[in-house]
C-alpha atoms as a PDB file:
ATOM      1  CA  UNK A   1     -27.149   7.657 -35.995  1.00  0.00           C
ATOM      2  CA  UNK A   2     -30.976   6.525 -35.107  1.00  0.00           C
ATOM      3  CA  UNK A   3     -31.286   3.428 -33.123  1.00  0.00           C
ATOM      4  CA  UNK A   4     -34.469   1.641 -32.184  1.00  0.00           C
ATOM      5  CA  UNK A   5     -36.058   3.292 -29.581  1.00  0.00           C
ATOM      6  CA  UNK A   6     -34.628   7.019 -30.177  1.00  0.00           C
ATOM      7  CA  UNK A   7     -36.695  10.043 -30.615  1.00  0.00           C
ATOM      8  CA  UNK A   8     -34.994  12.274 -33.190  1.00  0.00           C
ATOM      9  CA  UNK A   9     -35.652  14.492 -35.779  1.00  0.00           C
ATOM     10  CA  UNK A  10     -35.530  12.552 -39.647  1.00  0.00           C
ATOM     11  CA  UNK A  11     -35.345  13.969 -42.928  1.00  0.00           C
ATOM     12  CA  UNK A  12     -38.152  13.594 -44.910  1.00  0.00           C
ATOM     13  CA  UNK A  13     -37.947  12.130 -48.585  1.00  0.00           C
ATOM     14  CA  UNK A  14     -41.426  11.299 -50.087  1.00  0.00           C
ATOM     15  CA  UNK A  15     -44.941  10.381 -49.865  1.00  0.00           C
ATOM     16  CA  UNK A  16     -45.932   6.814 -51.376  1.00  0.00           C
ATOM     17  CA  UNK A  17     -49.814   5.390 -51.037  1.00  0.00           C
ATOM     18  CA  UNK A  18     -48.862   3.819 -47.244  1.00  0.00           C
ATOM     19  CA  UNK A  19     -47.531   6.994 -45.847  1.00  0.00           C
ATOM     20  CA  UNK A  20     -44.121   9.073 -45.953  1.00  0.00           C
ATOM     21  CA  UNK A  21     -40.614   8.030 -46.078  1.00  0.00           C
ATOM     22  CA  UNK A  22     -38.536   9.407 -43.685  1.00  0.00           C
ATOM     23  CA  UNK A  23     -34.424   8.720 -44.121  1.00  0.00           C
ATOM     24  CA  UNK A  24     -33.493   6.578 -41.031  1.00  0.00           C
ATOM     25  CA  UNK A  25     -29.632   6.503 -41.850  1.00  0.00           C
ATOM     26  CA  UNK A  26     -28.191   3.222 -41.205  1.00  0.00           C
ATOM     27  CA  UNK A  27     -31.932   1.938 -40.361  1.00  0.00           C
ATOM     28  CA  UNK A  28     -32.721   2.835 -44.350  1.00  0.00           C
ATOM     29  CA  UNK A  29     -36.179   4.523 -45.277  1.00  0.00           C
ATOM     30  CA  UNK A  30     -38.408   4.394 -42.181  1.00  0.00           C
ATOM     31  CA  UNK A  31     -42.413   4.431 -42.854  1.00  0.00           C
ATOM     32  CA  UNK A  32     -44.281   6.938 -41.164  1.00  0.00           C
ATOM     33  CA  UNK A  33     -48.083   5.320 -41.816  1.00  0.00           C
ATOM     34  CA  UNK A  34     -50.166   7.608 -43.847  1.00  0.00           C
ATOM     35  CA  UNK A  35     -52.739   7.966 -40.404  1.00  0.00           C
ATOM     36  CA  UNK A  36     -50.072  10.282 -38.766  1.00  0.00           C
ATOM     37  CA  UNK A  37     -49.930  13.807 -40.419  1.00  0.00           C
ATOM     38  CA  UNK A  38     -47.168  15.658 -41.598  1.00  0.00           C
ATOM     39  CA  UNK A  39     -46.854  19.849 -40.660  1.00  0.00           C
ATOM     40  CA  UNK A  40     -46.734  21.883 -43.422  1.00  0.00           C
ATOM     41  CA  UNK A  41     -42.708  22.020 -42.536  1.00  0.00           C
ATOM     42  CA  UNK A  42     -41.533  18.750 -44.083  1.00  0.00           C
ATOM     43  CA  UNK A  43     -37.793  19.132 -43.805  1.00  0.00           C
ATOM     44  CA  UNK A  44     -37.247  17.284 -40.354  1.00  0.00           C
ATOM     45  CA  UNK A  45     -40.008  15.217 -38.910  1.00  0.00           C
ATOM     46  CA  UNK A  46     -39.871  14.709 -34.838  1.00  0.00           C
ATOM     47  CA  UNK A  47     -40.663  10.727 -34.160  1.00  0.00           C
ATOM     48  CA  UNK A  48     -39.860   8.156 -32.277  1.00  0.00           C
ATOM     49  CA  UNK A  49     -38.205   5.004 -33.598  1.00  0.00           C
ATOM     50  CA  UNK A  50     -39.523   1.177 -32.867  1.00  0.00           C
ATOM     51  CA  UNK A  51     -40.534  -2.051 -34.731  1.00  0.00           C
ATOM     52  CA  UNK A  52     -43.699  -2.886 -36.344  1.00  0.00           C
ATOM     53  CA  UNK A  53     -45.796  -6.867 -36.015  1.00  0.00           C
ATOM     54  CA  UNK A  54     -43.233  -7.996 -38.675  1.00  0.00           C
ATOM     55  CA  UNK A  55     -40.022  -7.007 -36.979  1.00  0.00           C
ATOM     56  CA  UNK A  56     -39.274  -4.127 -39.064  1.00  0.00           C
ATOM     57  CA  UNK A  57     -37.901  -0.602 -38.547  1.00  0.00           C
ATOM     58  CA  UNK A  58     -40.882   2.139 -38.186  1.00  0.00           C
ATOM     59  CA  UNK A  59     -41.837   5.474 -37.529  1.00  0.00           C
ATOM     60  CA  UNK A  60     -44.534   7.158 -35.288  1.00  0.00           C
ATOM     61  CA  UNK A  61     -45.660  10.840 -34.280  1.00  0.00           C
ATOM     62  CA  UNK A  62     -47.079   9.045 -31.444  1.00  0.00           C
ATOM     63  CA  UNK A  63     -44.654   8.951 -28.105  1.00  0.00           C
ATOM     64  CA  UNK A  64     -44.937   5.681 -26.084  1.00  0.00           C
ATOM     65  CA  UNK A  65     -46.377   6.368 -22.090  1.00  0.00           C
ATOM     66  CA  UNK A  66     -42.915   4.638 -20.984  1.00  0.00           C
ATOM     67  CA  UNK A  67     -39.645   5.552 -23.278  1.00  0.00           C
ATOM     68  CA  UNK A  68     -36.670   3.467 -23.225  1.00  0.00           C
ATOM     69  CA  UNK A  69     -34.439   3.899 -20.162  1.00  0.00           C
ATOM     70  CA  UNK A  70     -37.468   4.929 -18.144  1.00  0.00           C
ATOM     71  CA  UNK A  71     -39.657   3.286 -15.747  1.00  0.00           C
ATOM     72  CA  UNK A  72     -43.363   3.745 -15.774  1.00  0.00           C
ATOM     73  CA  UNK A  73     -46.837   2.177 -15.873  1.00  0.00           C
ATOM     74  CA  UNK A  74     -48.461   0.147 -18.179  1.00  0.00           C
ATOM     75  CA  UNK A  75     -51.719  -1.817 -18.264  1.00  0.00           C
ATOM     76  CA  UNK A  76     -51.629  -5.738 -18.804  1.00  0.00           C
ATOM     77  CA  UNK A  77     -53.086  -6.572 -22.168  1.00  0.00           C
ATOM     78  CA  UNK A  78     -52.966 -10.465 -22.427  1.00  0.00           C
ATOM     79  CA  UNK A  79     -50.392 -12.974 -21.622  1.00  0.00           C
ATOM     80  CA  UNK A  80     -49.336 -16.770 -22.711  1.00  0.00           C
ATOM     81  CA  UNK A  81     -46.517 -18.916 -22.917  1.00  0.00           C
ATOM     82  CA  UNK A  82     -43.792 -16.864 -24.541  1.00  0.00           C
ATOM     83  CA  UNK A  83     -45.023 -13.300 -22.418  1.00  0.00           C
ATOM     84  CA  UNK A  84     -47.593 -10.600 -21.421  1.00  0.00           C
ATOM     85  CA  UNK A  85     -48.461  -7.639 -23.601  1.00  0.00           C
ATOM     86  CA  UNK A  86     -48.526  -3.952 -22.193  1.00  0.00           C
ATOM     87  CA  UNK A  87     -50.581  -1.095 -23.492  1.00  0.00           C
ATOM     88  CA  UNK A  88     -47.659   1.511 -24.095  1.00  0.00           C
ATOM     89  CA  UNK A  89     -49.635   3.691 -25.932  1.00  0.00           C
ATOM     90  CA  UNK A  90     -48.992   2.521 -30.030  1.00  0.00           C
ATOM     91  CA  UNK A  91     -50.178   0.324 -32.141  1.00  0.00           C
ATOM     92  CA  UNK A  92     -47.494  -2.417 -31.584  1.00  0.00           C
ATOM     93  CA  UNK A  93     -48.188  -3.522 -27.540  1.00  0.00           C
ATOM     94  CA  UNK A  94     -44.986  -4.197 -25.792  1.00  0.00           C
ATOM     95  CA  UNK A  95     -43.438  -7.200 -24.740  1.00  0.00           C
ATOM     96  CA  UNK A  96     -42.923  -8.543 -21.556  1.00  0.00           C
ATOM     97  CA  UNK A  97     -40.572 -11.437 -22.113  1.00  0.00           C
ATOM     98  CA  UNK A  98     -41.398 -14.334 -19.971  1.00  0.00           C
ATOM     99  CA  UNK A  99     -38.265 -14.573 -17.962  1.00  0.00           C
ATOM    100  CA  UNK A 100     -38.535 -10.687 -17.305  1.00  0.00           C
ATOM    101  CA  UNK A 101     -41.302 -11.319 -15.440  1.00  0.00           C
ATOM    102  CA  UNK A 102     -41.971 -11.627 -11.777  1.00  0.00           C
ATOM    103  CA  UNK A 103     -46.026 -11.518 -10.104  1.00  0.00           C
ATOM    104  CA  UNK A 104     -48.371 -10.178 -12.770  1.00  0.00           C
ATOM    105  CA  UNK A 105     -51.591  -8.887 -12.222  1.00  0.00           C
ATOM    106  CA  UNK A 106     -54.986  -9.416 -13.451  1.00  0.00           C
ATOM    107  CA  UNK A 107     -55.588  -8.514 -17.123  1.00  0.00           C
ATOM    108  CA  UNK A 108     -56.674  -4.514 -17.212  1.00  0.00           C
ATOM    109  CA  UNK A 109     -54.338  -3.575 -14.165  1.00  0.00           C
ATOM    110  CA  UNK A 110     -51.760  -1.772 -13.914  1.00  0.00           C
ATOM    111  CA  UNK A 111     -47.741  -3.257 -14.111  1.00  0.00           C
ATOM    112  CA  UNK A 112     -44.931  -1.386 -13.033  1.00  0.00           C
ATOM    113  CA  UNK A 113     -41.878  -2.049 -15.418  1.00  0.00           C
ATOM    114  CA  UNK A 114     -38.732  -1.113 -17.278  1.00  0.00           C
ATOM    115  CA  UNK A 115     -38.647  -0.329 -20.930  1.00  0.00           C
ATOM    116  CA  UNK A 116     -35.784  -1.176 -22.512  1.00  0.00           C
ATOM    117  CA  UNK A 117     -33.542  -2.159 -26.111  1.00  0.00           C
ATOM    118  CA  UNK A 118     -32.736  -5.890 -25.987  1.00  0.00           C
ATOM    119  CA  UNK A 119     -28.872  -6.004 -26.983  1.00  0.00           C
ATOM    120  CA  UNK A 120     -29.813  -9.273 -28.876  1.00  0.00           C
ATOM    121  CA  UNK A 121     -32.665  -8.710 -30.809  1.00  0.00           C
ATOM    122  CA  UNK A 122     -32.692  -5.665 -30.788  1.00  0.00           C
ATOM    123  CA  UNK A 123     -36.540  -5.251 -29.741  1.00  0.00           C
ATOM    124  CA  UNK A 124     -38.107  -3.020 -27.405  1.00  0.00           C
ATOM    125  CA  UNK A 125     -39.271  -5.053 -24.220  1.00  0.00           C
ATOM    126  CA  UNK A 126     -40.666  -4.226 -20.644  1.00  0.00           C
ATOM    127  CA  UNK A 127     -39.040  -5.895 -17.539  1.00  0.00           C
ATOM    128  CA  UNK A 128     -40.383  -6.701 -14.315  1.00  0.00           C
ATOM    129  CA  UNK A 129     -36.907  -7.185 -12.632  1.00  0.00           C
ATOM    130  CA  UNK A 130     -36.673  -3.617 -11.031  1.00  0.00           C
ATOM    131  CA  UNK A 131     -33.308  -3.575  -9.226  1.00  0.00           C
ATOM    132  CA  UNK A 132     -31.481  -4.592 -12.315  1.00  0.00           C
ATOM    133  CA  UNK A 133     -32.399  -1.803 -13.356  1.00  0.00           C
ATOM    134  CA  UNK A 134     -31.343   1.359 -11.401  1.00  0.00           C
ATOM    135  CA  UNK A 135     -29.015   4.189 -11.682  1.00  0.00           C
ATOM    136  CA  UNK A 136     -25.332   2.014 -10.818  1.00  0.00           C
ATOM    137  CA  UNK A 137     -24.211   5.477  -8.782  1.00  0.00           C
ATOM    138  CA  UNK A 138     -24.824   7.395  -5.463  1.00  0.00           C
ATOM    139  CA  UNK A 139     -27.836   9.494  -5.179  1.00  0.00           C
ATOM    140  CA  UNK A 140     -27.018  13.037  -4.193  1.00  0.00           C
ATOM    141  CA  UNK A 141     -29.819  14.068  -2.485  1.00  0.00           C
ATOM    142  CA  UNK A 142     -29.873  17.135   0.756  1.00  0.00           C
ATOM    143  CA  UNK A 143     -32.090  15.635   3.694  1.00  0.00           C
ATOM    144  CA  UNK A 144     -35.980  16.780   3.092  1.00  0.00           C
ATOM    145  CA  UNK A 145     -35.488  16.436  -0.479  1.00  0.00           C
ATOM    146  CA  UNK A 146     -38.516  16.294  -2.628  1.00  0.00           C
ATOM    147  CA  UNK A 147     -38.995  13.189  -4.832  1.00  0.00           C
ATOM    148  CA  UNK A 148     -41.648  11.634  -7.534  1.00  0.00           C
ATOM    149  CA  UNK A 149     -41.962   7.574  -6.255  1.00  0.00           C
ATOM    150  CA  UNK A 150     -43.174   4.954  -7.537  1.00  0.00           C
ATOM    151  CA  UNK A 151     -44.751   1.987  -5.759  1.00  0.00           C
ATOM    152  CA  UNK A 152     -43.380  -1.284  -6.795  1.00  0.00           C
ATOM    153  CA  UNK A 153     -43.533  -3.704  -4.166  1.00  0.00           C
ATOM    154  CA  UNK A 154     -43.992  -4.558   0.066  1.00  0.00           C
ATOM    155  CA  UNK A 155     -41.912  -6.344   2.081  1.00  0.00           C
ATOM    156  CA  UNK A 156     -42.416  -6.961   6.123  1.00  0.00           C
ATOM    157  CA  UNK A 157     -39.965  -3.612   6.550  1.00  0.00           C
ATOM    158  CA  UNK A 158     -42.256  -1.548   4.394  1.00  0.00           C
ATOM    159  CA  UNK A 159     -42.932   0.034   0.906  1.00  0.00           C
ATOM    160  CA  UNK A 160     -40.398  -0.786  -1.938  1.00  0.00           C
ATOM    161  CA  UNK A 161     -40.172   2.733  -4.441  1.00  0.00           C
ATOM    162  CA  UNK A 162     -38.614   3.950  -7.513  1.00  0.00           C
ATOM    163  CA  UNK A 163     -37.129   7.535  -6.578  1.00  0.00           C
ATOM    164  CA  UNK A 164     -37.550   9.899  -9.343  1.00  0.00           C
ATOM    165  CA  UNK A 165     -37.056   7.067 -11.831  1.00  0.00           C
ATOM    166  CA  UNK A 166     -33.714   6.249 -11.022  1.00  0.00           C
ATOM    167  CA  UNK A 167     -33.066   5.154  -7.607  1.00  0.00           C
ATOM    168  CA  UNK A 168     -34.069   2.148  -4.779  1.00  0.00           C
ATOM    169  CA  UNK A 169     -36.144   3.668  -1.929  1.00  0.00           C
ATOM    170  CA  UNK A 170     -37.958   2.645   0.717  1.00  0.00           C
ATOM    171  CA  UNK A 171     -41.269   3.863   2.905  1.00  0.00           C
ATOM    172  CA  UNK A 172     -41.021   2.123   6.457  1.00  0.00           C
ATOM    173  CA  UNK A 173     -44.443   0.620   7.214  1.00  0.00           C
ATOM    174  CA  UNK A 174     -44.359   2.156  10.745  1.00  0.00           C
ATOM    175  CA  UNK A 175     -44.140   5.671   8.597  1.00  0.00           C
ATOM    176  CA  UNK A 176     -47.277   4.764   6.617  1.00  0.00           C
ATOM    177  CA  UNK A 177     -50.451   6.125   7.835  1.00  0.00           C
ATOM    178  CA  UNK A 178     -52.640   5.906   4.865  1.00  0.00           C
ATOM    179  CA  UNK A 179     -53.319   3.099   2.044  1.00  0.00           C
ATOM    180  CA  UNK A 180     -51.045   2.818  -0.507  1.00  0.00           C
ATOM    181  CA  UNK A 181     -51.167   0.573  -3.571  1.00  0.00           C
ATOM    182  CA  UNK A 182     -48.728  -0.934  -6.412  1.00  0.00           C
ATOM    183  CA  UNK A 183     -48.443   1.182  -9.053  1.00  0.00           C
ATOM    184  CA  UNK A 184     -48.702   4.737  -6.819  1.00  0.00           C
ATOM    185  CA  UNK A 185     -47.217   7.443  -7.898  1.00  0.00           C
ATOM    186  CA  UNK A 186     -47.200  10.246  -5.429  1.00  0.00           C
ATOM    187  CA  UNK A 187     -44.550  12.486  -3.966  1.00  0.00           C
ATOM    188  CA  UNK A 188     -41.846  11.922  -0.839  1.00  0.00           C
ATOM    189  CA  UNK A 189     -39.060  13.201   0.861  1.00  0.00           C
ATOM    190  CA  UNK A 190     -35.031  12.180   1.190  1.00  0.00           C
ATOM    191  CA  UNK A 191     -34.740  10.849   4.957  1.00  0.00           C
ATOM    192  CA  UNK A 192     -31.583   9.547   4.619  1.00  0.00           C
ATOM    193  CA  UNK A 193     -29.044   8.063   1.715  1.00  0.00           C
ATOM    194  CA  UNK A 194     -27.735   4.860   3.012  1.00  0.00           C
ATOM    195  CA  UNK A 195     -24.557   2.682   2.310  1.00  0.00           C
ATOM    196  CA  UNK A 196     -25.828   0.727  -0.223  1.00  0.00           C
ATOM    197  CA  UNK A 197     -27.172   3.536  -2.306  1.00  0.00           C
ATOM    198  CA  UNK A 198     -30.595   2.584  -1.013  1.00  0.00           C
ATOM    199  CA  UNK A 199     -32.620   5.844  -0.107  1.00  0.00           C
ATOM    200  CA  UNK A 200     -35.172   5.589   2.854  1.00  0.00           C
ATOM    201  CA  UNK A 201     -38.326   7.717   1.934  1.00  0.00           C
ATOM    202  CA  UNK A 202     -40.968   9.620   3.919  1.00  0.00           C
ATOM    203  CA  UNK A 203     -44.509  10.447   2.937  1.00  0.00           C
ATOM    204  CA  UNK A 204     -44.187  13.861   4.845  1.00  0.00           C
ATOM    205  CA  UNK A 205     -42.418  16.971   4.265  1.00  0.00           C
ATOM    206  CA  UNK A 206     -39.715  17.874   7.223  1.00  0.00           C
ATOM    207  CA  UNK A 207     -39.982  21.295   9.434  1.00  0.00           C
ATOM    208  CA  UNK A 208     -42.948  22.965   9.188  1.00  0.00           C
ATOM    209  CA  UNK A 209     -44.883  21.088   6.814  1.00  0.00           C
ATOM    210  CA  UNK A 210     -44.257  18.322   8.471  1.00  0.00           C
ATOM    211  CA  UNK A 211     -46.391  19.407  11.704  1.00  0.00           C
ATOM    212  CA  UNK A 212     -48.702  20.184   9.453  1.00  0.00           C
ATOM    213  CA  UNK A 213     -48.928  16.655   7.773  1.00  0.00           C
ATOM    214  CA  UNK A 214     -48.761  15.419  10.976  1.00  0.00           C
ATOM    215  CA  UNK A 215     -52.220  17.589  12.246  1.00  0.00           C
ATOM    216  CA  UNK A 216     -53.855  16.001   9.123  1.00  0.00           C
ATOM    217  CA  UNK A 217     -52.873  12.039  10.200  1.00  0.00           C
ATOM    218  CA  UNK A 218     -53.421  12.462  13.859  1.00  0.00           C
ATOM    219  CA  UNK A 219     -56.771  13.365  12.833  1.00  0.00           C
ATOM    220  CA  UNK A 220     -57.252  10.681  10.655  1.00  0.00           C
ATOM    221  CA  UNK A 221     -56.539   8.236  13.127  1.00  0.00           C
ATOM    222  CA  UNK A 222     -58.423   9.482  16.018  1.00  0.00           C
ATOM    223  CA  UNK A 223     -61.271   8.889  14.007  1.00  0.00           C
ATOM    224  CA  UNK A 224     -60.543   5.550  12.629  1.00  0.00           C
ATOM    225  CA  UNK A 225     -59.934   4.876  16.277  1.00  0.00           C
ATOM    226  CA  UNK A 226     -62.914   6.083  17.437  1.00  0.00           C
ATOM    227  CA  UNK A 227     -61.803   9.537  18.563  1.00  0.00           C
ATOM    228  CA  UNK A 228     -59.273   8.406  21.592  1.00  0.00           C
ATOM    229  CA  UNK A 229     -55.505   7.444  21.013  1.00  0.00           C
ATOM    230  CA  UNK A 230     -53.281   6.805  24.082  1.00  0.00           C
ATOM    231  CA  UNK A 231     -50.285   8.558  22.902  1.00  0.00           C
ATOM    232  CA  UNK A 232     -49.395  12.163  24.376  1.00  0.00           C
ATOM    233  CA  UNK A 233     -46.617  14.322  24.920  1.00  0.00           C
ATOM    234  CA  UNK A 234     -45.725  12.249  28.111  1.00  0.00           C
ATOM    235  CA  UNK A 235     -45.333   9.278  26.035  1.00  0.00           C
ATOM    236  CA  UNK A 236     -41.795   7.554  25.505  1.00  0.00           C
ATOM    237  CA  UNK A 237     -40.004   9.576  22.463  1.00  0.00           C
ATOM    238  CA  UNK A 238     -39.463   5.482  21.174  1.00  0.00           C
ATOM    239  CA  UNK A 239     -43.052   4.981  21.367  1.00  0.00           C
ATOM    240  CA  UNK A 240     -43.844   7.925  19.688  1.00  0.00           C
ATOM    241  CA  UNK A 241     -41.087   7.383  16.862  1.00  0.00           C
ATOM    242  CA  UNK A 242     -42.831   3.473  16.316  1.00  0.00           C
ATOM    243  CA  UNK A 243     -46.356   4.396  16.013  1.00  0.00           C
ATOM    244  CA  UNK A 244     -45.907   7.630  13.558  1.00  0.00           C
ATOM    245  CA  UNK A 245     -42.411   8.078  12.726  1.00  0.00           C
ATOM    246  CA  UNK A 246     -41.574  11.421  13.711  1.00  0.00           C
ATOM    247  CA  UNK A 247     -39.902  13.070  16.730  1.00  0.00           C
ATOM    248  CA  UNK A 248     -41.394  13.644  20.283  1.00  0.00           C
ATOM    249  CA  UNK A 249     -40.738  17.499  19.174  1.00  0.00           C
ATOM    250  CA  UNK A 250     -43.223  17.440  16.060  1.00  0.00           C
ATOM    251  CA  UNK A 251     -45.308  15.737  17.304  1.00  0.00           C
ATOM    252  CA  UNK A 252     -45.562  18.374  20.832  1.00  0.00           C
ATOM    253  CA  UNK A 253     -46.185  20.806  17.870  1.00  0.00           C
ATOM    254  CA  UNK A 254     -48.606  19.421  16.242  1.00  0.00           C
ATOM    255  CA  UNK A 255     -51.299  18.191  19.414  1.00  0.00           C
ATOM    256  CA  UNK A 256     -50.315  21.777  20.911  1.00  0.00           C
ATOM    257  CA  UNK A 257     -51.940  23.363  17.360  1.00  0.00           C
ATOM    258  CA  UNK A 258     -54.808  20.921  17.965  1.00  0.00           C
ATOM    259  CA  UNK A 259     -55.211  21.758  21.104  1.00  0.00           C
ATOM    260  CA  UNK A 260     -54.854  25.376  21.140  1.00  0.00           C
ATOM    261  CA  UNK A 261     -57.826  24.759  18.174  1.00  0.00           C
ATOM    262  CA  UNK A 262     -59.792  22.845  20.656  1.00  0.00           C
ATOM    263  CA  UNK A 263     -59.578  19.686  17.967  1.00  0.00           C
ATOM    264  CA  UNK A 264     -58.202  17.640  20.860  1.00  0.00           C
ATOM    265  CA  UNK A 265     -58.025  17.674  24.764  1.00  0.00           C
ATOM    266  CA  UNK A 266     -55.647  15.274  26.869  1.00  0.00           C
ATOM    267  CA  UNK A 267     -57.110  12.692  28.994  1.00  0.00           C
ATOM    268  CA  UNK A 268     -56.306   9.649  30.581  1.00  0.00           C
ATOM    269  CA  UNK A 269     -52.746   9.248  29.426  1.00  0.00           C
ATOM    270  CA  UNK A 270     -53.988   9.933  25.858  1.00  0.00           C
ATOM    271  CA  UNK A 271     -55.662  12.523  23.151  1.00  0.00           C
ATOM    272  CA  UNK A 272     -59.249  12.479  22.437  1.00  0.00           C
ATOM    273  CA  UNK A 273     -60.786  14.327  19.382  1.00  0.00           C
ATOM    274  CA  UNK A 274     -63.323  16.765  20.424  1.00  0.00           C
ATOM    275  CA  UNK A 275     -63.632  19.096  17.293  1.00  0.00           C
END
C-alpha cells in the first residue's frame, strides 16, 4: 500500500476546482493541486507521496532533489528554535529537526543530510547524524573500484565521505592534493575495505590512470612550489608514500613520462619543472 514518502503509480478518480483526486488506498483520496498537469492517460498517475503545511497526505508530479532512504544535498532555508528548513525541491521545505542536527552552515549553503520517514510522526525529515545512517552490511567492493562520494566532514586523519550513498569512507589528507569542500561530490576509487566496514578512498584511479593523475598533480605542485620539489626517484619509498600517497613505482613512471617530455629535469636531490 502507499506510504508517505513512496513514489508509485495511483489511480485516478476525479477532477474537483483544487486539482485531481488520486486514490491513495489506506492514505484515502490524495490531492494532486490543480498547478501539476495530468497526461492525456489518466488511468495511473506517477507521483510521489508527502505531507502538505497542515500535516496532511498529498500528491506531487514534482520529485524531491533527495528521496527518502537517500543522502544528498540541500540548501539551508532558515532556521529557529524547533529546526532548519531545506530547499528539497517542493513546495513544503523539509525539516531538519533540531536534535538531528549537528554544525549548520550559513543560510543559502549547502547541507549534506539524510532524508528520511519519522516512525513517530510519520513526517518526512532531514538528518545531520550521518553514521546512523549507513548501509548496516559489508561493502563488496574489488580494489580500484570506482565510486560517487560525497564530502561530509574533516577530521586530523583526513576527508570523511559517503560512498555511493551507502557506505563510510575516508580520503587520507596525505592523499589529497587539491581543495576539497563539504558538500563535494566527485568520483574515487576502493583502496581498501577495512574491519569495521569503513572503506578508505582515493582521489586517483590505480594502474595506468593513476600515473597519469599523478603527471597532472606533480605538475600542480611544482608550480605552487615554485617549480622545484625535493622528491626524486632516489627518495625513501616512505617519503614518497607520505607526501603523495602512491608507490615509489608510480611515481618512477610518472617523472620518467615528464622527463622523457622534457616537463622536468632532476637536480639537486629533487625535480624542477622546466616545460
Amino acid at each position: 500500500m502507499p506510504q508517505i514518502g513512496d513514489v508509485v503509480k495511483l489511480p485516478y478518480l476525479r477532477e474537483v476546482n483544487a486539482g485531481s483526486f488520486l486514490d491513495g488506498g489506506e492514505l484515502g483520496e490524495l490531492l494532486l493541486p490543480s498547478g501539476e498537469r495530468l497526461s492525456d492517460d489518466r488511468e495511473l498517475v506517477e507521483v510521489f507521496i508527502y505531507r502538505d503545511s497542515e500535516d496532511r497526505p498529498i500528491a506531487t508530479q514534482k520529485m524531491p532533489t533527495v528521496l527518502p532512504g537517500n543522502f544528498g544535498v540541500m540548501t539551508l532555508l532558515s532556521s529557529n528554535n524547533t529546526g532548519a528548513f531545506l530547499d528539497w525541491g517542493l513546495t513544503k521545505d523539509l525539516l531538519l529537526p533540531f536534535s538531528e542536527q549537528r554544525k549548520l552552515p550559513r543560510i543559502g549553503q549547502p547541507v549534506v543530510a539524510h532524508v528520511y520517514v519519522d516512525p513517530k510522526s510519520e513526517r518526512l525529515v532531514a538528518s545531520q547524524r550521518i553514521s546512523r545512517h549507513f548501509a548496516n552490511e559489508m561493502p563488496s567492493y574489488p580494489e580500484g573500484a570506482e565510486v560517487d562520494i560525497l564530502v561530509f566532514g574533516k577530521t586530523d586523519m583526513g576527508y570523511k565521505v559517503i560512498v555511493d550513498g551507502k557506505y563510510s569512507g575516508l580520503i587520507f589528507a596525505n592523499q589529497v592534493f587539491e581543495k576539497l569542500f563539504y558538500a563535494d561530490q566527485l568520483k574515487g576509487y576502493v583502496q581498501q575495505i577495512r574491519h569495521d566496514w569503513k572503506i578508505d578512498i582515493s582521489l586517483y584511479a590505480p594502474g595506468n590512470a593513476k600515473v597519469e593523475d599523478l603527471e597532472t598533480r606533480l605538475e600542480r605542485e611544482l608550480g605552487s612550489r615554485g617549480g622545484f620539489w625535493d622528491l626524486d626517484d632516489k627518495s625513501p619509498a616512505e617519503k614518497i608514500n607520505l607526501e603523495l600517497g602512491v608507490s615509489k613505482k608510480v611515481f618512477k613512471k610518472a617523472t620518467g613520462a615528464l622527463f622523457k617530455r622534457r616537463k622536468i629535469r632532476f637536480e639537486d636531490g629533487g625535480i624542477r619543472w622546466i616545460g
